[in-house]
PDB file of N, CA and C in Angstrom:
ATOM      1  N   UNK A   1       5.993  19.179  12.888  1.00  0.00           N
ATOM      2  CA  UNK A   1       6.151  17.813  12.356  1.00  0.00           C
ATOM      3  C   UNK A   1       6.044  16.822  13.518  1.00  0.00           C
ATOM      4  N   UNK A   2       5.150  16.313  13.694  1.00  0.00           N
ATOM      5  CA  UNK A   2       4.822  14.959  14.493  1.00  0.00           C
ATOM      6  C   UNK A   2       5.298  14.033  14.305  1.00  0.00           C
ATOM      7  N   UNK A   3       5.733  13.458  15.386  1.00  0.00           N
ATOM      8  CA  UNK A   3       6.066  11.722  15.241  1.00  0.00           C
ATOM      9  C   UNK A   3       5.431  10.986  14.388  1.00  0.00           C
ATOM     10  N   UNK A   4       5.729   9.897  13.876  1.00  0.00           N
ATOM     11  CA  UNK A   4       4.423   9.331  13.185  1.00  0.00           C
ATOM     12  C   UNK A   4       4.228   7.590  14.037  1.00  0.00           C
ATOM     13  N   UNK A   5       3.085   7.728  14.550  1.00  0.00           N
ATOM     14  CA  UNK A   5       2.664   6.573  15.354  1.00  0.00           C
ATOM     15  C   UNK A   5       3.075   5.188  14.757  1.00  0.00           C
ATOM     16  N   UNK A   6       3.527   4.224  15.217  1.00  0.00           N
ATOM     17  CA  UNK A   6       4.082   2.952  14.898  1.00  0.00           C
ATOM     18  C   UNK A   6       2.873   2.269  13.696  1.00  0.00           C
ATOM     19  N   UNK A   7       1.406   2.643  14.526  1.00  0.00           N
ATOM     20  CA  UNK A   7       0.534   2.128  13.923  1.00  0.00           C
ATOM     21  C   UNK A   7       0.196   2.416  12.256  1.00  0.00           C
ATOM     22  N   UNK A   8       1.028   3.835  12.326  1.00  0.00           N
ATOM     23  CA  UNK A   8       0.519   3.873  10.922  1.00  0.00           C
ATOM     24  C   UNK A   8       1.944   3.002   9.982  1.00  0.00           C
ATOM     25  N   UNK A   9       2.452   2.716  10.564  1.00  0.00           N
ATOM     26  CA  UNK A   9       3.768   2.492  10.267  1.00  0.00           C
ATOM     27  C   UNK A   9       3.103   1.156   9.590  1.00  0.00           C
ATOM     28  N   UNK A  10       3.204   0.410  10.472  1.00  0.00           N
ATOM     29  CA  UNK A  10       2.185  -1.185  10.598  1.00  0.00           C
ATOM     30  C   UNK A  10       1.253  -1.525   9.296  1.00  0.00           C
ATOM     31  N   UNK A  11       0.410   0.136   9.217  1.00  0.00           N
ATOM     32  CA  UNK A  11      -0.482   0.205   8.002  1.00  0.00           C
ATOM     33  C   UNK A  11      -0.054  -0.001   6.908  1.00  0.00           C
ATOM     34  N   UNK A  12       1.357   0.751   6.542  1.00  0.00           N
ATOM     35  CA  UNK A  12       1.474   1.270   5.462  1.00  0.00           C
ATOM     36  C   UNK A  12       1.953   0.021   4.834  1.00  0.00           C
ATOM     37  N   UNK A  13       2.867  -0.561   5.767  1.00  0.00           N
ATOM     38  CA  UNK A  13       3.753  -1.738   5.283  1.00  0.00           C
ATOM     39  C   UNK A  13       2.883  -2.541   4.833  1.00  0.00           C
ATOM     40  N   UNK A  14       1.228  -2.849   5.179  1.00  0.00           N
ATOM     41  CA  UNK A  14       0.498  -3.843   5.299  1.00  0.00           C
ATOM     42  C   UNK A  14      -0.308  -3.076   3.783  1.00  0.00           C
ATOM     43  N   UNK A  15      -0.616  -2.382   3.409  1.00  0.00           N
ATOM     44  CA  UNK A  15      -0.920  -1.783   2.346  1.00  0.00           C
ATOM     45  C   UNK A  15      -0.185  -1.784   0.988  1.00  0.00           C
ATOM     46  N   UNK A  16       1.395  -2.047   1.458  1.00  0.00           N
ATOM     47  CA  UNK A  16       2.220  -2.118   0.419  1.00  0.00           C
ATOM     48  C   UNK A  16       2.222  -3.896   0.251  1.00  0.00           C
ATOM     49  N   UNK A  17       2.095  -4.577   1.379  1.00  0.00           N
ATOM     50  CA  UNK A  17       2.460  -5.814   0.983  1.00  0.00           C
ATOM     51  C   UNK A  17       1.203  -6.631   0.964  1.00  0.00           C
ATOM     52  N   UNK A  18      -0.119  -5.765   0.903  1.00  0.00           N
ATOM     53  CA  UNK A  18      -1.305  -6.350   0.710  1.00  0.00           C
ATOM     54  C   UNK A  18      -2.012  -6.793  -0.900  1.00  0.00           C
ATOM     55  N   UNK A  19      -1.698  -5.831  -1.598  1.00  0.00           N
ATOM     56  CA  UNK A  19      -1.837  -6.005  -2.995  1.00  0.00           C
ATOM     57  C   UNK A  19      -0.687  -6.816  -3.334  1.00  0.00           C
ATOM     58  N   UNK A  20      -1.365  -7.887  -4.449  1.00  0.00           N
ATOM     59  CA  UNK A  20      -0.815  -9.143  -4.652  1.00  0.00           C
ATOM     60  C   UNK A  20      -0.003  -8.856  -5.924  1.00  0.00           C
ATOM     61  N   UNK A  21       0.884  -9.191  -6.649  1.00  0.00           N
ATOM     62  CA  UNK A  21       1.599  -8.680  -7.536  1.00  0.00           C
ATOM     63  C   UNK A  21       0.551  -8.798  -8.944  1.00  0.00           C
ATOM     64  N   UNK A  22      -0.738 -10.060  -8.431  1.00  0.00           N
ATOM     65  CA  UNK A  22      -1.681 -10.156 -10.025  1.00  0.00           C
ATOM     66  C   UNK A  22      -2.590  -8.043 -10.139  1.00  0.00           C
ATOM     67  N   UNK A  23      -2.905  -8.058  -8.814  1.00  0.00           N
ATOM     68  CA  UNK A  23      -2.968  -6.771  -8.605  1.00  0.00           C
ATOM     69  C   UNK A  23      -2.578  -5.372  -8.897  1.00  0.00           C
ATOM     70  N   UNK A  24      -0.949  -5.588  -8.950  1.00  0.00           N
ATOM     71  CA  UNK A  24      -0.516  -4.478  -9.187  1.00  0.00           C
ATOM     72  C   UNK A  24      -0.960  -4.080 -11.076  1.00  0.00           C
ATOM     73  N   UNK A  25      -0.083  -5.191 -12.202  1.00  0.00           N
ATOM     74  CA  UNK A  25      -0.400  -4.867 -13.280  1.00  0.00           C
ATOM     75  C   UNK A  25      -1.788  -4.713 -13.682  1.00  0.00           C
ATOM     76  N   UNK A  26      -2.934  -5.087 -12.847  1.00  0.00           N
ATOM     77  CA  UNK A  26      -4.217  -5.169 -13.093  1.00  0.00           C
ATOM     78  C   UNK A  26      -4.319  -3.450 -12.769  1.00  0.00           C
ATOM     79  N   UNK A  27      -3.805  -2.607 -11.857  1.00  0.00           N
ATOM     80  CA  UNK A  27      -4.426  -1.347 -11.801  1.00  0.00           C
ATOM     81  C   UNK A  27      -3.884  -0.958 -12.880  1.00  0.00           C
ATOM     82  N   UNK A  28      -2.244  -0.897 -13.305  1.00  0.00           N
ATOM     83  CA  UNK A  28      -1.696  -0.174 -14.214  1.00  0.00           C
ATOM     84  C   UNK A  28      -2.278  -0.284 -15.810  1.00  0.00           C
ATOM     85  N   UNK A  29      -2.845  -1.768 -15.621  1.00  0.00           N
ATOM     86  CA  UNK A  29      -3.421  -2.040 -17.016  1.00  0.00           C
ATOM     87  C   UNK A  29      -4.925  -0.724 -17.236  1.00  0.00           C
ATOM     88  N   UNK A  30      -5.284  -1.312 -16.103  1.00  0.00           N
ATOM     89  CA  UNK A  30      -7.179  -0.367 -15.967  1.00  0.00           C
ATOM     90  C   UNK A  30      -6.836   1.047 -16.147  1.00  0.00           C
ATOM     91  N   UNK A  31      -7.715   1.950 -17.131  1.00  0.00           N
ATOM     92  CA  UNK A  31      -7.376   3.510 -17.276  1.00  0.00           C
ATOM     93  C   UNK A  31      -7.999   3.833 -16.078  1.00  0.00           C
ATOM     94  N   UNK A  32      -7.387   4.681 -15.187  1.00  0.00           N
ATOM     95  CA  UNK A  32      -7.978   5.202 -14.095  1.00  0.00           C
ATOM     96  C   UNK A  32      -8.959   6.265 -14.863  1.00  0.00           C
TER      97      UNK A  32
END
């Protein structure tokens, strides 16, 4: 088990707080 680099850290947060909330119900609406 590896450290996990800051950078991905950076990512993830930026991935979670990148999609806009009109976003979120727009995937849940769309049938994957």
């Amino acid at each position: 088990m590896e450290p996990i680099p800051p950078m991905v850290t950076v990512t993830t947060s930026s991935c979670l707080i990148e999609p806009t909330p009109t976003d979120v119900p727009q995937a849940i609406t769309s049938p994957a």
